[in-house]
N, C-alpha and C. Protein backbone atom coordinates (compact mmCIF):
# COMPACT_ATOMS: atom_id res chain seq x y z
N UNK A 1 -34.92 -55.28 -6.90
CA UNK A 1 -34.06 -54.90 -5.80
C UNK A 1 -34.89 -54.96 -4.53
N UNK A 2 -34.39 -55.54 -3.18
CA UNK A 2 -35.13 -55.86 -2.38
C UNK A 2 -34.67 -54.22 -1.20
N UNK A 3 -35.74 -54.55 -0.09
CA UNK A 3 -35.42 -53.04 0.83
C UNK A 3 -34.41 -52.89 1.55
N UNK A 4 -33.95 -53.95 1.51
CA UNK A 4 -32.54 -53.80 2.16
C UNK A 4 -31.28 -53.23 1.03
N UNK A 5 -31.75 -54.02 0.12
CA UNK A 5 -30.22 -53.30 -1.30
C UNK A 5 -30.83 -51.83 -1.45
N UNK A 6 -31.81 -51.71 -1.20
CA UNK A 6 -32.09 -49.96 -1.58
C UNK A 6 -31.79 -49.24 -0.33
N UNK A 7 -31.76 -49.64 0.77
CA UNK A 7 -31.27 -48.63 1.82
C UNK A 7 -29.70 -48.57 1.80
N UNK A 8 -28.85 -49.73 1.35
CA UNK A 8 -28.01 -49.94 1.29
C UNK A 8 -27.36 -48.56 0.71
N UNK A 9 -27.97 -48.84 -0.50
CA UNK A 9 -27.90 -47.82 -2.11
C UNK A 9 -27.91 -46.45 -1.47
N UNK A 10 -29.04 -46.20 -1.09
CA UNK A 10 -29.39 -44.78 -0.21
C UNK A 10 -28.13 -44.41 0.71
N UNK A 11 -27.89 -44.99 1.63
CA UNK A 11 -26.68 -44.75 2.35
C UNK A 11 -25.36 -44.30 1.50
N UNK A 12 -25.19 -45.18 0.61
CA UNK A 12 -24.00 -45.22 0.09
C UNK A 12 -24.40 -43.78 -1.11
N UNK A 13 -25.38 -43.57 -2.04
CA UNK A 13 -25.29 -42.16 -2.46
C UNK A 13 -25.33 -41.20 -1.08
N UNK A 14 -25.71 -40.98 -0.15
CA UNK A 14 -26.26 -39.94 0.96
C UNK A 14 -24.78 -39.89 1.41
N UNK A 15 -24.07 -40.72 1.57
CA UNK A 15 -22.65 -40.90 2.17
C UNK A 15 -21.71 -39.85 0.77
N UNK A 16 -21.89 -40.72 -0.28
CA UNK A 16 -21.03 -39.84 -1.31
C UNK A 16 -21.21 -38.39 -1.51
N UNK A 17 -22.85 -37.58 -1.14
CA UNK A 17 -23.06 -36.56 -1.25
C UNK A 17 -22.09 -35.32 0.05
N UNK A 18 -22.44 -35.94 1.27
CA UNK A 18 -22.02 -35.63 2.27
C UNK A 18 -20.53 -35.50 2.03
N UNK A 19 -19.96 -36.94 1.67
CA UNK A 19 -18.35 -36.48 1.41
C UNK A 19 -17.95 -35.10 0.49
N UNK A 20 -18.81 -35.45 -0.70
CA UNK A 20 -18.66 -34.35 -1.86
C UNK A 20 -18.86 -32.96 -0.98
N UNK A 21 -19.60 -32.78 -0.22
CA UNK A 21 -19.90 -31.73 0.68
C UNK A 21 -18.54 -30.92 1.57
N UNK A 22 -18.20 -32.50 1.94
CA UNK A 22 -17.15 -31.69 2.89
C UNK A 22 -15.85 -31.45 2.49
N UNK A 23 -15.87 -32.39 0.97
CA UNK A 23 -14.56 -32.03 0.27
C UNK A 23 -14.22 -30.30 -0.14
N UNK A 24 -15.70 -29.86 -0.79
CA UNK A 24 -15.87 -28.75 -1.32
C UNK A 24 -15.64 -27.57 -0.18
N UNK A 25 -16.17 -27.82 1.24
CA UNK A 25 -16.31 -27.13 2.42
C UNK A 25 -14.33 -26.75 2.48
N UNK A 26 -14.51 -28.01 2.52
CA UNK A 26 -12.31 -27.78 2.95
C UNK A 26 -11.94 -26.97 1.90
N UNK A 27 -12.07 -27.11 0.73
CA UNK A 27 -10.85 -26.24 -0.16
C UNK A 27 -11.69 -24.79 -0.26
N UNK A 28 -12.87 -24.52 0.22
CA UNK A 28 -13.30 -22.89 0.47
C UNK A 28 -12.67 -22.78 1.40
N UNK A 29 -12.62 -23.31 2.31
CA UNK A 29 -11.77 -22.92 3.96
C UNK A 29 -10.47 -22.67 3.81
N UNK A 30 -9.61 -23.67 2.62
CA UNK A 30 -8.23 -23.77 2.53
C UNK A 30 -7.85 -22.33 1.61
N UNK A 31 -8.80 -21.94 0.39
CA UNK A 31 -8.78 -20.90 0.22
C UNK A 31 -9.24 -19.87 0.33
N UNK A 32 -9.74 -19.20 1.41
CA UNK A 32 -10.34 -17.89 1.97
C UNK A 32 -9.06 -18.33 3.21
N UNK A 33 -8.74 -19.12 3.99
CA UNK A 33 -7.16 -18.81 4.57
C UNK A 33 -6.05 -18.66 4.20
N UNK A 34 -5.58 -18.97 2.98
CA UNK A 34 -4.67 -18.51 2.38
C UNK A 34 -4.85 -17.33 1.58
N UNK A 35 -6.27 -16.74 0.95
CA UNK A 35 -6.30 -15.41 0.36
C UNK A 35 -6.01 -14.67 2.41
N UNK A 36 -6.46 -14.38 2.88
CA UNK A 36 -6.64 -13.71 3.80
C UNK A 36 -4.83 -13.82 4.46
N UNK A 37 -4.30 -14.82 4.68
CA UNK A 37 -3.20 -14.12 4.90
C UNK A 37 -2.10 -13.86 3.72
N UNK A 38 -2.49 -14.02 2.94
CA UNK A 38 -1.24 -13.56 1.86
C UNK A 38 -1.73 -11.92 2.02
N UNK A 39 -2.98 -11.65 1.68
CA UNK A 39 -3.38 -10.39 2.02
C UNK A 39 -3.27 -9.47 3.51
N UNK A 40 -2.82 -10.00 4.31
CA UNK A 40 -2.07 -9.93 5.74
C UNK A 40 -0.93 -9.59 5.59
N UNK A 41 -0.50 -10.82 4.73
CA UNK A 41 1.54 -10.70 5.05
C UNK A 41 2.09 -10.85 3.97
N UNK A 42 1.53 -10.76 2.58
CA UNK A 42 2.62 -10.37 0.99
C UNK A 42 2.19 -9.64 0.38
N UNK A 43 0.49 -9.41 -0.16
CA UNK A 43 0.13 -8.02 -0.78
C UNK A 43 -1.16 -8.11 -0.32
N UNK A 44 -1.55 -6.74 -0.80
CA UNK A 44 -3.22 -6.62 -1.17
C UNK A 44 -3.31 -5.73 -2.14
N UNK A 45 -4.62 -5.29 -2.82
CA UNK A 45 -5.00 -4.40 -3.71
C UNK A 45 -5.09 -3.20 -3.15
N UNK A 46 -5.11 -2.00 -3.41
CA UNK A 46 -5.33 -0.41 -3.27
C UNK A 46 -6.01 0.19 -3.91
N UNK A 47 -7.22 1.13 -3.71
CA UNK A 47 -7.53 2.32 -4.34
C UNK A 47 -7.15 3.66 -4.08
N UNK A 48 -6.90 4.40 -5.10
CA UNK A 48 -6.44 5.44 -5.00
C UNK A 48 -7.32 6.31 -4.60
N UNK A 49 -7.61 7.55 -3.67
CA UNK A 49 -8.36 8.23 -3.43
C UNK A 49 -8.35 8.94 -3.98
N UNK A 50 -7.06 9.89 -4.12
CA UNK A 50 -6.88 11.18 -4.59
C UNK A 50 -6.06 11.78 -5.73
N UNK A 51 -5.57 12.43 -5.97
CA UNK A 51 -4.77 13.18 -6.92
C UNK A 51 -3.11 13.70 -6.21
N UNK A 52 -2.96 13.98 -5.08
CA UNK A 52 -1.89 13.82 -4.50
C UNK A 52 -0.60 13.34 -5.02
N UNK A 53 -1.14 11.78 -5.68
CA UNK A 53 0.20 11.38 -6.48
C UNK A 53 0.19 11.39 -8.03
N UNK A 54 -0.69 12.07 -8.77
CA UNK A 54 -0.75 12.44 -9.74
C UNK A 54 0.68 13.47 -10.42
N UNK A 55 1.32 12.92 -11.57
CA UNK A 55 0.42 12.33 -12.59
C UNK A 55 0.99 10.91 -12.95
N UNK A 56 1.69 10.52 -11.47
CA UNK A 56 2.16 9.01 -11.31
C UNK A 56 1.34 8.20 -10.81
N UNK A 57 0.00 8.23 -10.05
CA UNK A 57 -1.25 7.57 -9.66
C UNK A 57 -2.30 8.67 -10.29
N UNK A 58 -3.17 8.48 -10.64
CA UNK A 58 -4.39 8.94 -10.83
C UNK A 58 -6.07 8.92 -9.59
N UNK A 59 -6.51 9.18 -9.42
CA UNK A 59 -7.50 8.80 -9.02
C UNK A 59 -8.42 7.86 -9.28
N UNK A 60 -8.81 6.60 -8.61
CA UNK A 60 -9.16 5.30 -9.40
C UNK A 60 -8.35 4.46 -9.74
N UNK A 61 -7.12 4.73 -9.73
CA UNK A 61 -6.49 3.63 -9.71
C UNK A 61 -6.23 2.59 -9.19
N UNK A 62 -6.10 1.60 -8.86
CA UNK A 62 -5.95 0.26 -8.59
C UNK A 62 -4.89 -0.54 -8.27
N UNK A 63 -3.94 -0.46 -7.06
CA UNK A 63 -2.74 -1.56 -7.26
C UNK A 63 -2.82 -2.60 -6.32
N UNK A 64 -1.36 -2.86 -6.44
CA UNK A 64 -1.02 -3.86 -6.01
C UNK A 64 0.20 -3.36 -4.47
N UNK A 65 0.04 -3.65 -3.33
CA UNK A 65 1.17 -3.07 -2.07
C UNK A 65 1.10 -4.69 -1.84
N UNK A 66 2.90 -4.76 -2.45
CA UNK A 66 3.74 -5.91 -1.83
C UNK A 66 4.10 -5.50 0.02
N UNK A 67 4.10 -6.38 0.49
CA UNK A 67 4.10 -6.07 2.00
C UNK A 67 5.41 -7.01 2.75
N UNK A 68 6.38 -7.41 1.61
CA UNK A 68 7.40 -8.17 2.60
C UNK A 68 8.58 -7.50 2.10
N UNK A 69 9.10 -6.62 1.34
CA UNK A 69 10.13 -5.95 0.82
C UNK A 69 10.85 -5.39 2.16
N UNK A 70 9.96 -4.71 2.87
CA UNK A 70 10.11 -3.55 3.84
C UNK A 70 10.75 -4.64 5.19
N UNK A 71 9.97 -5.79 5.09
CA UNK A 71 10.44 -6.34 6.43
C UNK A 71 11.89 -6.58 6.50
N UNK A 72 12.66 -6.69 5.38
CA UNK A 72 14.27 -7.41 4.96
C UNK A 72 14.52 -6.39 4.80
N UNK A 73 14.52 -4.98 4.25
CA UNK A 73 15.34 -3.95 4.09
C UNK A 73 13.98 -2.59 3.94
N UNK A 74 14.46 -1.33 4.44
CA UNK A 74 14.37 -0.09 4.18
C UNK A 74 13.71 0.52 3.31
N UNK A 75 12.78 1.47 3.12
CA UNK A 75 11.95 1.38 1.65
C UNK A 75 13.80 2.21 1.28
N UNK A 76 13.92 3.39 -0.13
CA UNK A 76 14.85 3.50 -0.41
C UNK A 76 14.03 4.66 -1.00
N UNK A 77 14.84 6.01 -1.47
CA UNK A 77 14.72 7.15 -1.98
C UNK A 77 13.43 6.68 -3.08
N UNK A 78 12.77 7.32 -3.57
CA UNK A 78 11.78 6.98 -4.87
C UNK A 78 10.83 5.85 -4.87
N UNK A 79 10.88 5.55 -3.45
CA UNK A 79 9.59 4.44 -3.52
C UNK A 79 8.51 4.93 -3.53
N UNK A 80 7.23 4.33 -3.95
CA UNK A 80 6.15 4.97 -3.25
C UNK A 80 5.68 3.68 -2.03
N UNK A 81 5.09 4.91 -0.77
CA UNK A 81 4.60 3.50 -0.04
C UNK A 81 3.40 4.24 0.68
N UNK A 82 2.84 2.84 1.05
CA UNK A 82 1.45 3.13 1.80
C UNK A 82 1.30 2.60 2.89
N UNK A 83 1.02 3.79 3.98
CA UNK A 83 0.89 3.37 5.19
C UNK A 83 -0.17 3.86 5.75
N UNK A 84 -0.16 3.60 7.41
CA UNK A 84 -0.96 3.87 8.21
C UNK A 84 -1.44 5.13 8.59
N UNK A 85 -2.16 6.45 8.99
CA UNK A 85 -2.12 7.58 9.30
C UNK A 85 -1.02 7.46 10.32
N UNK A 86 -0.17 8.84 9.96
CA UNK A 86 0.81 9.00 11.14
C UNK A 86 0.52 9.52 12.44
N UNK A 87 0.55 9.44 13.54
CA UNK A 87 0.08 10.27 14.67
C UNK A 87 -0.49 11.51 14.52
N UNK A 88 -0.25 12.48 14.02
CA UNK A 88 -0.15 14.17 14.17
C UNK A 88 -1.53 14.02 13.03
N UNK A 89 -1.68 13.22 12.29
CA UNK A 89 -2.72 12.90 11.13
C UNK A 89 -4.19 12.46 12.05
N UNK A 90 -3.85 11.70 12.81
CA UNK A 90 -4.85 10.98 13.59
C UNK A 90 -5.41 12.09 14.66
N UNK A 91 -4.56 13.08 15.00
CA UNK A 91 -5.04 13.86 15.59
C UNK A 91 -5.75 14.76 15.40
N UNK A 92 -5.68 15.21 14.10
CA UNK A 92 -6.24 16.17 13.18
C UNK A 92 -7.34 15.35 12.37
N UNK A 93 -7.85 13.91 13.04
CA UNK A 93 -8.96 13.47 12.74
C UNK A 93 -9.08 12.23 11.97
N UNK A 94 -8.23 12.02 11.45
CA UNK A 94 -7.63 11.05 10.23
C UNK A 94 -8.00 9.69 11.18
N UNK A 95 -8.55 8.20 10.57
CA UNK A 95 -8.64 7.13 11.23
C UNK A 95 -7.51 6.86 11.49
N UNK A 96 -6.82 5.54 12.27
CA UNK A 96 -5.60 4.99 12.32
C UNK A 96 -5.68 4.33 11.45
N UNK A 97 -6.29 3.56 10.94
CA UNK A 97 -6.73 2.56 9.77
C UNK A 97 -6.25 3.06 8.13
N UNK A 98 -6.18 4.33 8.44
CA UNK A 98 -5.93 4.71 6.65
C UNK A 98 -5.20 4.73 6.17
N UNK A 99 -5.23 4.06 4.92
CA UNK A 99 -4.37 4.24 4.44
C UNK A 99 -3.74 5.41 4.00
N UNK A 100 -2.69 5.95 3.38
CA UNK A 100 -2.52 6.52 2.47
C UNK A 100 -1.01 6.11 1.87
N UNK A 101 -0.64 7.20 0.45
CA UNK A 101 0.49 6.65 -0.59
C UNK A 101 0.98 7.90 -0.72
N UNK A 102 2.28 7.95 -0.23
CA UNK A 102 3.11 8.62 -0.80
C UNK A 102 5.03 8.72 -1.56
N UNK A 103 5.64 9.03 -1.82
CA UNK A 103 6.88 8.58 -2.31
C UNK A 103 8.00 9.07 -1.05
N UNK A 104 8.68 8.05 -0.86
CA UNK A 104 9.81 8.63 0.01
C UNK A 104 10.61 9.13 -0.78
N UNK A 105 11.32 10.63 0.02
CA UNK A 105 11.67 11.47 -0.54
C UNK A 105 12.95 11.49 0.72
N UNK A 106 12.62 10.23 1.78
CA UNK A 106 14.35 11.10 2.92
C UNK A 106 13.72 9.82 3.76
N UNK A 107 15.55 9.65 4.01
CA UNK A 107 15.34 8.36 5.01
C UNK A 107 15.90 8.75 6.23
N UNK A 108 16.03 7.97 7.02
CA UNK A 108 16.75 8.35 8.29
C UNK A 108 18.02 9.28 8.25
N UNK A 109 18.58 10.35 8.85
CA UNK A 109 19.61 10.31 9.16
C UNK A 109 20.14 11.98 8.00
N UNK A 110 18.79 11.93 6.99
CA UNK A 110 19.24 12.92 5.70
C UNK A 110 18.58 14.00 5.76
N UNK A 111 19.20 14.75 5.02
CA UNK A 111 18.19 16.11 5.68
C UNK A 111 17.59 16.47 4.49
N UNK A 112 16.31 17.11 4.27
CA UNK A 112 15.73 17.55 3.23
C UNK A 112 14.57 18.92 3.79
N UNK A 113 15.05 19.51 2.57
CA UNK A 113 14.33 20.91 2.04
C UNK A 113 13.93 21.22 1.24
N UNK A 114 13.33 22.46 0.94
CA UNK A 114 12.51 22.96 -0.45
C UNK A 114 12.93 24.64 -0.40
N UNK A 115 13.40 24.77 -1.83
CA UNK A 115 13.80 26.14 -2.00
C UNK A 115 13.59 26.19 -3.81
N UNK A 116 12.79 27.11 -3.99
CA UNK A 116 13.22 27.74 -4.78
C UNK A 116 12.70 26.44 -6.08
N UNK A 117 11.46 26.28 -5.54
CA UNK A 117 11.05 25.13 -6.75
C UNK A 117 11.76 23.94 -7.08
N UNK A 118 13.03 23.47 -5.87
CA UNK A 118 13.23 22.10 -6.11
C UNK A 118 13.60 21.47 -4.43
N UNK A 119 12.98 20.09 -4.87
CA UNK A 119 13.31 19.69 -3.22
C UNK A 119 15.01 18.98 -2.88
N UNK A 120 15.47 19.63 -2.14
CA UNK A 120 17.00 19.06 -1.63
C UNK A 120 17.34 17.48 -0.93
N UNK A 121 18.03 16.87 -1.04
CA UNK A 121 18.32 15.83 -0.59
C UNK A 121 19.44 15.87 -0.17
N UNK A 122 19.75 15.91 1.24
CA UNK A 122 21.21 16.53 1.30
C UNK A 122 22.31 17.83 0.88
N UNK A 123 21.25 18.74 0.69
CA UNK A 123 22.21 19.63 -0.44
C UNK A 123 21.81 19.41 -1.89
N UNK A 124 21.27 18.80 -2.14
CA UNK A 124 21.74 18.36 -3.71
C UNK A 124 20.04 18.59 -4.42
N UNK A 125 20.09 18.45 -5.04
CA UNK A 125 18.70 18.90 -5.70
C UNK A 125 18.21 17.08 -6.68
N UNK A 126 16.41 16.56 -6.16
CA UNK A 126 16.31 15.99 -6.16
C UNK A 126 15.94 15.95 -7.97
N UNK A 127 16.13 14.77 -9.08
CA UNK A 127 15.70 14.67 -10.50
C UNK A 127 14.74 14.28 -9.50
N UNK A 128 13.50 15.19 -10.61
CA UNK A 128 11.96 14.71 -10.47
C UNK A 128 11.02 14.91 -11.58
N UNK A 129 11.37 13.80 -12.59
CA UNK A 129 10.55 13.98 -13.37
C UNK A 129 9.40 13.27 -13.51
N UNK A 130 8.60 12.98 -11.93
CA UNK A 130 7.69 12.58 -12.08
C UNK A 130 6.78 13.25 -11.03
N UNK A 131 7.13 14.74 -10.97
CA UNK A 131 6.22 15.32 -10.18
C UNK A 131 4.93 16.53 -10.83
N UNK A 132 4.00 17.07 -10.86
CA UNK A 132 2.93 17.49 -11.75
C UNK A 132 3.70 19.13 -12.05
N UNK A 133 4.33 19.55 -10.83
CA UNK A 133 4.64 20.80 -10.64
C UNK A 133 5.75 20.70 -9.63
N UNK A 134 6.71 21.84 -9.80
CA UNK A 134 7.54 22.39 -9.04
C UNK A 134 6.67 22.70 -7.73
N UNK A 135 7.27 22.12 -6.04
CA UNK A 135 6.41 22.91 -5.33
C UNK A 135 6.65 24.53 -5.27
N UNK A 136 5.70 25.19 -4.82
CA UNK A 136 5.77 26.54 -4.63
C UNK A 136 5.90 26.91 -3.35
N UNK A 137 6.18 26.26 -2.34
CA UNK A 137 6.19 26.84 -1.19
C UNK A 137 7.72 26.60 -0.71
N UNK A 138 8.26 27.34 0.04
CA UNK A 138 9.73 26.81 0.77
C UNK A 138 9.41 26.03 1.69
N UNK A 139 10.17 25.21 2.25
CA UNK A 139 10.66 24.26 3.04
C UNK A 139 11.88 24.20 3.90
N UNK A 140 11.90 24.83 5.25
CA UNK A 140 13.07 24.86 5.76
C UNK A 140 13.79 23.26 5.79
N UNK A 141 14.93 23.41 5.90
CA UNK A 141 15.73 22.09 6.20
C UNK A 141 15.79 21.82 7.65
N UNK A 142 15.19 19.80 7.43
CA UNK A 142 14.93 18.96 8.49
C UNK A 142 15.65 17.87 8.48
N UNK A 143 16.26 17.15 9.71
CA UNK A 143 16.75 16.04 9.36
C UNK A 143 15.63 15.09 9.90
N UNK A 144 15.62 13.83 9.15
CA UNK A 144 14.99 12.85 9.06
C UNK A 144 15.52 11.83 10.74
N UNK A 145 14.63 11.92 11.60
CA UNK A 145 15.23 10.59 12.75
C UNK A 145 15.00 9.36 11.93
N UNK A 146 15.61 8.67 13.18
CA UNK A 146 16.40 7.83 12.70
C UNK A 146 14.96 6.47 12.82
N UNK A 147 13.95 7.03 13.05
CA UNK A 147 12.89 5.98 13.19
C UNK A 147 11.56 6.43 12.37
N UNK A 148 12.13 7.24 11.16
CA UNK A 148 10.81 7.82 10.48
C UNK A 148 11.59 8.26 8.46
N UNK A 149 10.88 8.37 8.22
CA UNK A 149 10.78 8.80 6.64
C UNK A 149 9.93 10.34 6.60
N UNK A 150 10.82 10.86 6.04
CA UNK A 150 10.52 11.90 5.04
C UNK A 150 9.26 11.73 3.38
N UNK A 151 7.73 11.85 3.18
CA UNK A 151 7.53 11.05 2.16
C UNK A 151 6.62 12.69 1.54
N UNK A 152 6.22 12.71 0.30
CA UNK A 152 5.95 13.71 -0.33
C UNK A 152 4.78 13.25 -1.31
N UNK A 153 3.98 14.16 -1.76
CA UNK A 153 2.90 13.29 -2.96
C UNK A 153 3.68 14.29 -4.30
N UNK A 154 3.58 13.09 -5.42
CA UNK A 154 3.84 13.91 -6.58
C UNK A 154 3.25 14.98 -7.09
N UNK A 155 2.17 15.35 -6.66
CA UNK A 155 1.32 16.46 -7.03
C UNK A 155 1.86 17.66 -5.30
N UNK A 156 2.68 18.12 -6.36
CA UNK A 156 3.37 18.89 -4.82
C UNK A 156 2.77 19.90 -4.10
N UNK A 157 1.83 20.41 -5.07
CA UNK A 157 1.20 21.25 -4.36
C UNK A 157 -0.39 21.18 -3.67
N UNK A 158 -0.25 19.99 -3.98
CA UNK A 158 -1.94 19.42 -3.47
C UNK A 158 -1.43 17.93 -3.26
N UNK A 159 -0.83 18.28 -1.73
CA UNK A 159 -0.58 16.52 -1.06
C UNK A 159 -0.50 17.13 -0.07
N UNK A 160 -1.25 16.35 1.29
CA UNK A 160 -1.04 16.16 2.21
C UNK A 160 0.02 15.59 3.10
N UNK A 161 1.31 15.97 3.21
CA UNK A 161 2.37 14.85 3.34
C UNK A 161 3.43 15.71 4.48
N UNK A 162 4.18 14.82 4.22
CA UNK A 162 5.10 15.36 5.64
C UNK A 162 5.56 16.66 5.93
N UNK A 163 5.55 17.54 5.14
CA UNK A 163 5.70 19.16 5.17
C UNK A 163 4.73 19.42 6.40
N UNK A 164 2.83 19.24 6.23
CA UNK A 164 2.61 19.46 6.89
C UNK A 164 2.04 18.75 8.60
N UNK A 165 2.77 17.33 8.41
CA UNK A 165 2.19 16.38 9.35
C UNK A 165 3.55 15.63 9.99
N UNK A 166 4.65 16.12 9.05
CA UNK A 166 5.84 15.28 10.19
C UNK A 166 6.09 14.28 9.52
N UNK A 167 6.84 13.36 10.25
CA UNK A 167 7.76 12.57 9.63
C UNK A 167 6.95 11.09 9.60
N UNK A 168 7.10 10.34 8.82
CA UNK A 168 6.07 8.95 8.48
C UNK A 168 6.95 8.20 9.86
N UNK A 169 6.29 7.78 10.59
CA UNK A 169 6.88 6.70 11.34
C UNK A 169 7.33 4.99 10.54
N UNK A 170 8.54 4.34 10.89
CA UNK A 170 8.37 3.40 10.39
C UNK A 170 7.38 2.30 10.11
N UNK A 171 7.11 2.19 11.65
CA UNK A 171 6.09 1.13 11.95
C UNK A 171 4.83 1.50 11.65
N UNK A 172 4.38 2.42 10.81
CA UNK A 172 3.24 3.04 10.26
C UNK A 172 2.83 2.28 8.62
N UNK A 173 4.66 1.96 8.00
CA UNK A 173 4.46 1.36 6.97
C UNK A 173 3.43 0.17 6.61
N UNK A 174 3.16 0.12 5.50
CA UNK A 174 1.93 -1.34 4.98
C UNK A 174 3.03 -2.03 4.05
N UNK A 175 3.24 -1.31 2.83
CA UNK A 175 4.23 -1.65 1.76
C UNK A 175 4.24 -0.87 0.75
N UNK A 176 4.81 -1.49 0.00
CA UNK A 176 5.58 -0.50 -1.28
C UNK A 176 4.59 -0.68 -3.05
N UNK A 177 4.17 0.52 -2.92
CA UNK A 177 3.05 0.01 -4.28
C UNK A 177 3.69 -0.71 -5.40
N UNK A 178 3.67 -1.85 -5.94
CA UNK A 178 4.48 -2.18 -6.97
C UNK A 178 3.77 -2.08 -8.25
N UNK A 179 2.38 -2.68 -9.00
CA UNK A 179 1.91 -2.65 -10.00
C UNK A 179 0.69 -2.09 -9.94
N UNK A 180 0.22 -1.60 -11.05
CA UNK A 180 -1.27 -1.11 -11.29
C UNK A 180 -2.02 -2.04 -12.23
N UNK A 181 -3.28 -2.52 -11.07
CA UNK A 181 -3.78 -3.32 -12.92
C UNK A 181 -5.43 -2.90 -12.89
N UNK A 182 -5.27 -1.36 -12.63
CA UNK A 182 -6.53 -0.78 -12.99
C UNK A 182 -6.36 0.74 -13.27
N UNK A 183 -6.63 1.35 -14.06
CA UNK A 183 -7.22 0.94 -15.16
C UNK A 183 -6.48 0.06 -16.52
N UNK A 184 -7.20 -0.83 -17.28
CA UNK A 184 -6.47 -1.76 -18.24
C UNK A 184 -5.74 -1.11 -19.38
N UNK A 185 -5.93 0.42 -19.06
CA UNK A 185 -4.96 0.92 -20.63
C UNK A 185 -3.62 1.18 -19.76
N UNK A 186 -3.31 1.48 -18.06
CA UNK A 186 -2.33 2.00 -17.76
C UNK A 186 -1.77 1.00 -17.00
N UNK A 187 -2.15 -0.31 -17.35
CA UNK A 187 -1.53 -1.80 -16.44
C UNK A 187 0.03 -1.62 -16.34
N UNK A 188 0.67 -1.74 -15.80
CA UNK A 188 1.74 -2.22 -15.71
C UNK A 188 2.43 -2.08 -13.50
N UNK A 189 3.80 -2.05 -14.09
CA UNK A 189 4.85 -1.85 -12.88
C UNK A 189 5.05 -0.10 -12.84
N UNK A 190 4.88 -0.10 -11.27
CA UNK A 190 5.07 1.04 -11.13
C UNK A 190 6.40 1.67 -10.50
């Protein structure tokens, strides 16, 4: 082979490497932009901090917050959702950034209370068989405006939640926890 067919050669591997290079460069780029906004604008993962929503979240747990449900319609009685600190939270120190999870328990427009070891929804007494305990404290009756949620932690007597911080603002919402896939014995839909 003379020095010209070998530079030739050289070019043409140095060329194929470089391509191989920038092929690989694009589809990291193509996917770290598409993880990053699906994680923006359809879900992301969650950890659970606390016990609050126990013994329907645990501590350590792991999900999944779908984030486009809310944009087309309303969360709805029995969701759980995770949002932003609410104002009155942020004031009392809380980042704006934080998350937290709790279940709506009152939407716009409804009034809710606590008497007597069960929480009211209108008058009516809410089925909750997924709360750790009856709360123990009363709750005068509030109506819900028309630009906020009423939300509660299942562990009623050890949650931080709208009893004592007010009403969840809408635009505070992230989304609605849908699955757990940590830990692997308690995987499923939540």
């Amino acid at each position: 082979m003379n020095p010209h067919e070998s530079n030739i050669q050289e070019t043409a591997t140095a060329s194929k490497k470089w391509s191989s290079w920038q092929e690989n460069f694009t589809l990291i780029a193509i996917a770290l932009t598409l993880a990053l906004l699906i994680r923006t604008f359809v879900a992301e993962p969650r950890l659970i901090p606390s016990e609050s929503m126990y013994p329907t979240l645990h501590t350590g747990d792991r999900l999944v917050v779908e984030k486009v449900s809310y944009r087309l319609q309303p969360p709805k009685i029995g969701d759980i959702v995770v949002f932003q600190s609410p104002p009155e939270l942020q004031r009392r120190g809380y980042d704006k950034n934080q998350a937290l999870i709790k279940r709506v328990i009152g939407r716009p427009g409804e009034v809710i209370s606590v008497s007597q070891g069960k929480v009211y929804l209108n008058g009516q007494p809410l089925q909750e068989d997924y709360i750790a305990e009856p709360p123990n404290q009363p709750f005068p009756a509030v109506t819900v405006p028309q630009d906020g949620f009423f939300v509660m932690g299942d562990n009623r007597n050890d949650s931080n939640d709208s009893r004592y911080w007010g009403f969840l603002p809408r635009k505070n919402l992230i989304g609605r926890a849908t699955f757990r896939f940590w830990p692997l014995d308690r995987i499923g839909l939540i």
